[in-house]
Protein backbone atom coordinates (compact mmCIF):
# COMPACT_ATOMS: atom_id res chain seq x y z
CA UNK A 1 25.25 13.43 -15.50
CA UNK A 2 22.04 13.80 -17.98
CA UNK A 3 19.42 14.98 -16.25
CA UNK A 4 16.41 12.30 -15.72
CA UNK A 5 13.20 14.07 -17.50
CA UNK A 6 11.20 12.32 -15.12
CA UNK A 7 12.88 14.16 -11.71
CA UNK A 8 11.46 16.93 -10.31
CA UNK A 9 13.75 20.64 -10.57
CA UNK A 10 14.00 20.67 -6.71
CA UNK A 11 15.03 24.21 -4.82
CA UNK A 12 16.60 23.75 -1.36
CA UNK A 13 15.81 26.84 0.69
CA UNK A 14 17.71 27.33 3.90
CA UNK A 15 18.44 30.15 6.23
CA UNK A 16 22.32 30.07 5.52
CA UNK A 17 25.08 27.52 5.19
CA UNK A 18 26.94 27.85 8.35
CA UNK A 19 27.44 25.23 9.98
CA UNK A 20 24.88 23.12 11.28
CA UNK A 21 23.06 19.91 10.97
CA UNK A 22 19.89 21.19 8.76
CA UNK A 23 22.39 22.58 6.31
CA UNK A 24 24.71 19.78 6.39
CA UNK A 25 21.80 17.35 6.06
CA UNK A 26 20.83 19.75 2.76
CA UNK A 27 23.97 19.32 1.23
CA UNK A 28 23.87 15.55 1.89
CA UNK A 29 20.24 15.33 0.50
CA UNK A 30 21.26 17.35 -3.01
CA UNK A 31 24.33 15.79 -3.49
CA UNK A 32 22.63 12.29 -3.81
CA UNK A 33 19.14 13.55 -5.51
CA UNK A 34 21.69 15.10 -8.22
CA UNK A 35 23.54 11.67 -8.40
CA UNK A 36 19.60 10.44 -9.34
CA UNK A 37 19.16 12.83 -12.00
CA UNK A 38 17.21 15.07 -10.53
CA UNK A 39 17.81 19.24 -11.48
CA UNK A 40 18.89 20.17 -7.62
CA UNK A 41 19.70 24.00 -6.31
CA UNK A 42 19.58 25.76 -2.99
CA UNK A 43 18.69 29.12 -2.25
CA UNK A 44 20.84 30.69 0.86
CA UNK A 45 19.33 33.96 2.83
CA UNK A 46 22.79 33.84 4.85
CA UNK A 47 26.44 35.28 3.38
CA UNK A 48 27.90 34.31 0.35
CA UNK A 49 31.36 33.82 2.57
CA UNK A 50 29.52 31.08 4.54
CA UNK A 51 31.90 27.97 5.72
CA UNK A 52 29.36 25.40 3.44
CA UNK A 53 28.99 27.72 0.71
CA UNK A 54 32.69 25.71 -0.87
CA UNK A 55 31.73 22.83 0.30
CA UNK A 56 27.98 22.93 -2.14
CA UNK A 57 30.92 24.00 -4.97
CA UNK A 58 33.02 20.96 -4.62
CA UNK A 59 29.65 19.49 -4.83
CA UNK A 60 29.19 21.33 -8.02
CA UNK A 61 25.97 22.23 -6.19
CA UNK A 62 24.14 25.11 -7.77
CA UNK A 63 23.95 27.90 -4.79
CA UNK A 64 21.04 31.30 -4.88
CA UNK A 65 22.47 34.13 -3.03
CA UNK A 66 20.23 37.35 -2.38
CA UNK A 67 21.53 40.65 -1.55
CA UNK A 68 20.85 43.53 0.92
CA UNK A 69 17.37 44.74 1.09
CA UNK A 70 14.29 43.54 1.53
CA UNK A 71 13.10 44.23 -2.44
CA UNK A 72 16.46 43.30 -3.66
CA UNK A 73 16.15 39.73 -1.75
CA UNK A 74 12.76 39.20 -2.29
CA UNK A 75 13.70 39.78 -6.14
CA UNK A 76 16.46 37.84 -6.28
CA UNK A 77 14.93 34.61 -4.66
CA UNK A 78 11.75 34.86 -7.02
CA UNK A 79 14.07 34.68 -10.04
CA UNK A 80 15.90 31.40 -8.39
CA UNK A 81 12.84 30.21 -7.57
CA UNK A 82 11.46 30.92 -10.61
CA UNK A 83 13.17 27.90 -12.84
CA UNK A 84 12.20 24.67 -9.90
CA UNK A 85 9.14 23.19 -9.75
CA UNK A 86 9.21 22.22 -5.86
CA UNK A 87 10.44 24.66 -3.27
CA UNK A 88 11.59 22.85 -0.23
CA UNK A 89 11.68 24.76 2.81
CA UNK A 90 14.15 23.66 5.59
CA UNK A 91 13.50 26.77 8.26
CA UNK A 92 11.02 28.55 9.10
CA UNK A 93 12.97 31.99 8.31
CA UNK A 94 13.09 32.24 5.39
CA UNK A 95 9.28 30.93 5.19
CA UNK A 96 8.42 33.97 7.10
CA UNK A 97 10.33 36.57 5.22
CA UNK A 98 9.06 34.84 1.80
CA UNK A 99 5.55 35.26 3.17
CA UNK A 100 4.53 38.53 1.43
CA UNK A 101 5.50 37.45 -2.19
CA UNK A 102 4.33 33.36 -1.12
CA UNK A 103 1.24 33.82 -3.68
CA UNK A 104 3.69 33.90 -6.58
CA UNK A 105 4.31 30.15 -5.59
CA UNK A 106 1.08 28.97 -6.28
CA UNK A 107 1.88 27.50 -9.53
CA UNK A 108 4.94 25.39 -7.19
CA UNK A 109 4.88 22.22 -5.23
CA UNK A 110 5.90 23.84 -1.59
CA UNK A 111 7.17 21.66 1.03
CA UNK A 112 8.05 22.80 4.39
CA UNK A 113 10.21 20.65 6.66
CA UNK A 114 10.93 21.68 10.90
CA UNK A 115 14.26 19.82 11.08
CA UNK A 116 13.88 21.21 15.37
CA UNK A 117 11.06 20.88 18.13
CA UNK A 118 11.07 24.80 19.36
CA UNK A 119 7.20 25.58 19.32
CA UNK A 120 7.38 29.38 17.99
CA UNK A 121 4.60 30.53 19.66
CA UNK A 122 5.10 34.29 19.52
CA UNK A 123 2.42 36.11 18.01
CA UNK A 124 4.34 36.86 14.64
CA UNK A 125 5.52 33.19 14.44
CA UNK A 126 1.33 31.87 14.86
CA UNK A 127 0.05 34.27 12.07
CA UNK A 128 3.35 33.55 9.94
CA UNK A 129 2.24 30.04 10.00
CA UNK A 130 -1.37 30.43 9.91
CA UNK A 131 -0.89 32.70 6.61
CA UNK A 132 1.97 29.95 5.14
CA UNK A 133 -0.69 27.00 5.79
CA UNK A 134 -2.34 28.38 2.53
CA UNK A 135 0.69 28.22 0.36
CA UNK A 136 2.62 24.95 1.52
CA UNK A 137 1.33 21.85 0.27
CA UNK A 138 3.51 19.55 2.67
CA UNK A 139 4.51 19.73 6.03
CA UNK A 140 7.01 17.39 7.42
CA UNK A 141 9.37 16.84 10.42
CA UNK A 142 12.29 14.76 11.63
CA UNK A 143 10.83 13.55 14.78
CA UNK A 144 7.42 13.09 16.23
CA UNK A 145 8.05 15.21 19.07
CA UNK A 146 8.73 18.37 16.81
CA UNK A 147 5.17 17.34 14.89
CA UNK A 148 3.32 16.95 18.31
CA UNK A 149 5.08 20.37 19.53
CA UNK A 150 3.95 22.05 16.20
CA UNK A 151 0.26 20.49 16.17
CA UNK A 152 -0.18 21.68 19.67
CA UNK A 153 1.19 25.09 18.52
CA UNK A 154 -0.55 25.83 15.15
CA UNK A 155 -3.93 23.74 13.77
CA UNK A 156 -2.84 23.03 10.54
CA UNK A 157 -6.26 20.59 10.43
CA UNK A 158 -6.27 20.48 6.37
CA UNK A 159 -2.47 19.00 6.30
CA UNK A 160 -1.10 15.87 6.93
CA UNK A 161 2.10 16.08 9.12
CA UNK A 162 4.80 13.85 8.17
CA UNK A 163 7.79 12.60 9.91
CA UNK A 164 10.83 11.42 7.34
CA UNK A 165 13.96 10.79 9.76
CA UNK A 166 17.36 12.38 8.75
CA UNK A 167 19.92 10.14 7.06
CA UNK A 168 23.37 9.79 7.02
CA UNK A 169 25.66 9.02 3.64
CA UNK A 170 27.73 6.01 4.58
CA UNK A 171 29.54 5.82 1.27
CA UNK A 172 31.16 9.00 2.15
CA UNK A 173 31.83 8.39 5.21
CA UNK A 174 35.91 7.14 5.88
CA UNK A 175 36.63 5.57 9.26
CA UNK A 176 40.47 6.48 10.20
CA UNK A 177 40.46 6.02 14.21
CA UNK A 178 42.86 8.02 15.48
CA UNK A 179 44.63 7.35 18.17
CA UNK A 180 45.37 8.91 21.89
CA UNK A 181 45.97 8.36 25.24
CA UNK A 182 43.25 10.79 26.81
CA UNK A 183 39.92 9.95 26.37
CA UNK A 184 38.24 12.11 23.98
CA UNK A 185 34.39 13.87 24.34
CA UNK A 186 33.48 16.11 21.55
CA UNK A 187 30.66 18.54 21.44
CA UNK A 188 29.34 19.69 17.75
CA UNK A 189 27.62 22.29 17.01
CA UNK A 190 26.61 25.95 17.69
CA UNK A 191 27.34 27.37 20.48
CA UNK A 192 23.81 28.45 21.82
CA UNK A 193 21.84 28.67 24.68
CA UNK A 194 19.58 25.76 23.77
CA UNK A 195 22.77 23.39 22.83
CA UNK A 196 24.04 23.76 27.02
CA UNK A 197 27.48 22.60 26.58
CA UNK A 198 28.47 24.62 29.68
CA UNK A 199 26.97 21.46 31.43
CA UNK A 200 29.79 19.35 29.78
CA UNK A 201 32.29 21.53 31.12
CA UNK A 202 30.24 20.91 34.82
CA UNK A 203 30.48 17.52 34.29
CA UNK A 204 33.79 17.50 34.03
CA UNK A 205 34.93 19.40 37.06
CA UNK A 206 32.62 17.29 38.80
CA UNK A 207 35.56 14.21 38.09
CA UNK A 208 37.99 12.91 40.56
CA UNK A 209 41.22 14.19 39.74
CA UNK A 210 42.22 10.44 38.62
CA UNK A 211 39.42 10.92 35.60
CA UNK A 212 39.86 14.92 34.89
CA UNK A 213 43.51 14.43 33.69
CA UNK A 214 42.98 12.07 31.77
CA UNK A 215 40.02 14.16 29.65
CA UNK A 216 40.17 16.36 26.69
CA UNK A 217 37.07 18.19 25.67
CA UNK A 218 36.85 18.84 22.00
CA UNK A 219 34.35 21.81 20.78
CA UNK A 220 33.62 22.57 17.11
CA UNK A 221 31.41 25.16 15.92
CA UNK A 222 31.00 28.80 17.17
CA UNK A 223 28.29 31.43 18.59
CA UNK A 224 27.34 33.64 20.82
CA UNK A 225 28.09 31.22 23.80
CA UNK A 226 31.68 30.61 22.87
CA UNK A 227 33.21 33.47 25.55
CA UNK A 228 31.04 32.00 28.28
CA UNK A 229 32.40 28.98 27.30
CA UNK A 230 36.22 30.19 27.27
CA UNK A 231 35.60 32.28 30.53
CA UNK A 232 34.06 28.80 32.50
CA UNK A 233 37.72 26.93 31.50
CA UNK A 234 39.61 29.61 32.62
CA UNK A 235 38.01 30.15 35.80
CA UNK A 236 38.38 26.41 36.44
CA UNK A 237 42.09 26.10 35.13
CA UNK A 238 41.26 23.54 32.12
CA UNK A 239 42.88 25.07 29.87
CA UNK A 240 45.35 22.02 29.00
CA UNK A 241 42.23 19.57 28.66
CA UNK A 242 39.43 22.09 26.34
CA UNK A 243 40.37 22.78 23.05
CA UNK A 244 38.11 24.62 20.92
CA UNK A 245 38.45 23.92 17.08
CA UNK A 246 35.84 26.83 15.84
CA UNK A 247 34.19 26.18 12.44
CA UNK A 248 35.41 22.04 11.05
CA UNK A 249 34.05 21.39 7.65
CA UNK A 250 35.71 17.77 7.20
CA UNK A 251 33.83 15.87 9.33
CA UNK A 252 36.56 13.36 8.99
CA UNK A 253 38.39 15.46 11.04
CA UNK A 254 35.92 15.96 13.84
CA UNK A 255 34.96 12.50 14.81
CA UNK A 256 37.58 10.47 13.48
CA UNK A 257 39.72 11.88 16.76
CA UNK A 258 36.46 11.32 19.13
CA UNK A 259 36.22 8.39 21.70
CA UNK A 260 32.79 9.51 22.65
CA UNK A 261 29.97 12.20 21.50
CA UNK A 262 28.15 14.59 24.12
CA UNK A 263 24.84 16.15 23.16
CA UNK A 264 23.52 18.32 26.19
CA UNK A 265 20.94 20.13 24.42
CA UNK A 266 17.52 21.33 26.24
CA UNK A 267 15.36 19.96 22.68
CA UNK A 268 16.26 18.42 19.86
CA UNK A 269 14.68 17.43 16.88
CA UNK A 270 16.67 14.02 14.86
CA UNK A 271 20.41 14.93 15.45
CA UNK A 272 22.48 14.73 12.46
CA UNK A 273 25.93 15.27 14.68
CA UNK A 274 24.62 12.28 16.46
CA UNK A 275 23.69 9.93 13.49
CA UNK A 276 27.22 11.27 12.14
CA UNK A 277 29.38 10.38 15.09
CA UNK A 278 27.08 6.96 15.39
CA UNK A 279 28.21 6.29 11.99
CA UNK A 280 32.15 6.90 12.69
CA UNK A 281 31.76 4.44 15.67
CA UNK A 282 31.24 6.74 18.61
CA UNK A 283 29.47 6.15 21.73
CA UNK A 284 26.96 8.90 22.38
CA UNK A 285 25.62 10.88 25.78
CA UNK A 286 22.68 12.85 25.14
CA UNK A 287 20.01 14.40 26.91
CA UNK A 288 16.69 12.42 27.00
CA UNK A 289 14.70 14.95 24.71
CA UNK A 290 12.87 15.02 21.16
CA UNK A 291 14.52 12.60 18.76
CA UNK A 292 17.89 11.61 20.98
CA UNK A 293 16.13 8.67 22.23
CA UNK A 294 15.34 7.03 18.84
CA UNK A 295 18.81 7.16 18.10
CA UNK A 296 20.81 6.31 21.52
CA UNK A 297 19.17 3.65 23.81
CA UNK A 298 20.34 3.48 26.79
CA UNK A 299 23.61 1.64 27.78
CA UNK A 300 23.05 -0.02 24.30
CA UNK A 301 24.95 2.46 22.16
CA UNK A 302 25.07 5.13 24.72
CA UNK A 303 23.84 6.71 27.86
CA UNK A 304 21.15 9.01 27.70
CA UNK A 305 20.49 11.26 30.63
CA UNK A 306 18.00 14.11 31.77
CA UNK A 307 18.72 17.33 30.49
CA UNK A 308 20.94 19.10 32.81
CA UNK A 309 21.56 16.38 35.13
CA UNK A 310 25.08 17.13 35.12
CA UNK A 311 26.30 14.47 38.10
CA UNK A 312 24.55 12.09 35.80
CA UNK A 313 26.54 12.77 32.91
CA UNK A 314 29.35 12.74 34.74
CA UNK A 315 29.18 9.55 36.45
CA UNK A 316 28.57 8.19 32.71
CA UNK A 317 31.87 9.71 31.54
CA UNK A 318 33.57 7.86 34.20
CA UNK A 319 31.42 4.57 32.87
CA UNK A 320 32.40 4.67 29.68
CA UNK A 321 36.65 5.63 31.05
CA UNK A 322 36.75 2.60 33.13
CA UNK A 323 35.30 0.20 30.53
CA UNK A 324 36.88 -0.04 27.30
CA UNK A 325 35.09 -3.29 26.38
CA UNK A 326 32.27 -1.46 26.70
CA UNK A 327 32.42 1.89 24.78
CA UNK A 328 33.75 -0.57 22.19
CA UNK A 329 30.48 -2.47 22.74
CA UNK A 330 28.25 0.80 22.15
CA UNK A 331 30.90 1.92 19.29
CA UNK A 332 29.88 -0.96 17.26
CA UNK A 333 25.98 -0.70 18.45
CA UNK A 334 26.45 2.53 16.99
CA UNK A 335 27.05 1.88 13.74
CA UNK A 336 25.35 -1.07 13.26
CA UNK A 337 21.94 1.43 14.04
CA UNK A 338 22.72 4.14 11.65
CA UNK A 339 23.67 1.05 8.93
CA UNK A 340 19.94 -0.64 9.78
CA UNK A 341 17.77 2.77 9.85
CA UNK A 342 19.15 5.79 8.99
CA UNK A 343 20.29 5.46 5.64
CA UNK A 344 20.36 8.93 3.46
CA UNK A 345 19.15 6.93 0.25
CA UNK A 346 16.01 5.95 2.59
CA UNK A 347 15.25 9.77 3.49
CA UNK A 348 15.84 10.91 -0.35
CA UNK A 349 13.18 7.97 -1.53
CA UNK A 350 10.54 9.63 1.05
CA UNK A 351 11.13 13.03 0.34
CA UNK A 352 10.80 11.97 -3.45
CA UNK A 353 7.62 10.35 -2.86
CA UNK A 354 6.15 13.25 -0.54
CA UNK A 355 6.77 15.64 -4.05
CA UNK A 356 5.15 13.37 -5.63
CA UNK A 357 2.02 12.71 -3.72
């Protein structure tokens, strides 16, 4: 479409595009500021092979690569930069290894946004943000937890810390239930310490044998927990009830076949694979930390439980099994949240109006 003189040339900057709910929240976010008019890029640090990097070309979303080398990157993400007026920051990675050239963006609007709550209090994390605090104009973050974490971290006194929530895109979104006789928990998302989806797998030996058969555990997304992850079903013969799916793109596919969503994570910050799976009409379990509690109240549209209270979870697996009228009771509670207060076109207006400000 012709682009709208009046939008801002807005460059997405993220760490990669694997998988992952900042990236896919990116995507979401360009693909409907382009359908606005305004002149929308993103510039990847991660490999030009990456699982989302087809997914921004379907979008006919304009993707920055840099190559090897720390002059050859720095180089190549000036020259992307160089054409966008605002430079959005959604990690703080590529905010640290930008730091040396950041005065070259003083001429930019630079907006920084923590989509996570982890405080990054290591020495080189406090003077990468003490240095960036003269170069980013906005800071901004997807649950108040993650600002209180940060505040308490780094005294950013001269900014004012904003919290926009995630959004989801309902209008892409296509419902297709489909249908099985096990009951179906999914887990999304990498497969790292912090995420603690060997608890799921706790929970689930923890069933009576009546409940365990009747279970299928389906993971999607990869790293560098994914053999401790394999070795835990083998040693506990579940093979027939855990499959893992590695790297999904169509998220169609992932929670179209889901009865139920399990989030175990130790902190979170606003989970997209939550607000997605919420908008497919899942019932969620989550761990009672960061933003999981402004999206799942308790036996409302889920069951939230403290992290790594694994008997907990797994007496609220057996909840949900014996009660169909119910899960179908938090499936619609689900939606209806996610339709009333987490709409992507309400994230995309703030955003809009923090480059403006």
């Amino acid at each position: 479409m012709t682009k709208n003189s009046n939008c801002d040339a807005i460059i997405h900057v993220i760490s990669s595009l694997e998988v992952g709910g900042a990236e896919r929240f990116v995507i979401d976010l360009c693909q409907l500021q382009q359908a606005q008019g305004s002149n929308v890029a993103i510039l990847s640090f991660g490999n030009i092979a990456d699982p989302l990097v087809s997914e921004c070309n379907n979008a006919e979303i304009k993707v920055y690569h840099t190559r090897n080398g720390w002059f050859k990157k720095w180089t190549d993400a000036l020259l992307a930069i160089s054409a966008y007026k605002t430079i959005h920051f959604h990690s703080p990675y590529p905010l640290k290894f930008l730091l040396p050239v950041m005065p070259f963006f003083f001429l930019k609007r630079v907006i920084y946004t923590r989509h996570g709550a982890d405080p990054l209090t290591g020495r080189s994390w406090k003077y990468v943000h003490k240095m960036a605090s003269f170069f980013v104009d906005k800071i901004n973050f997807v649950s108040q937890e993650g600002a209180d974490v940060f505040s308490r971290s780094h005294r950013w006194k001269n900014k004012t810390k904003h919290v926009i929530d995630n959004g989801v895109n309902l209008a892409a979104i296509s419902v297709e239930r489909i249908e099985n006789s096990r009951f179906r928990i999914g887990s999304v998302g990498r497969m790292v310490a912090l995420k603690n989806q060997i608890s799921l797998l706790e929970a689930i030996v923890l069933l009576d044998d009546k409940y365990k058969t009747r279970v299928e555990i389906h993971f999607f997304g990869d790293g560098p927990c994914l053999s401790l992850l394999q070795a835990f079903v083998n040693d506990n013969s579940l093979q027939g009830q855990v499959v893992f799916h590695g790297m999904v793109n169509d998220r169609a596919e992932i929670y179209n076949c889901l009865d139920t969503l399990a989030v175990t994570s130790e902190t979170e910050g606003l989970s997209l694979a939550i607000m997605e799976a919420m908008a497919y009409y899942c019932p969620i379990l989550a761990s009672d930390v960061g933003g999981n509690s402004r999206l799942v109240k308790h036996e409302f549209n889920g069951y939230l439980f403290d992290y790594n209270d694994v008997k907990n979870l797994s007496e609220n697996i057996v909840s949900l099994m014996d009660d169909p009228e119910k899960c179908q009771f938090f499936a619609k509670n689900s939606r209806a949240t996610i339709e009333q207060q987490f709409s992507l076109a309400v994230s995309a207006k703030k955003y809009q109006q923090l480059y403006n400000s």
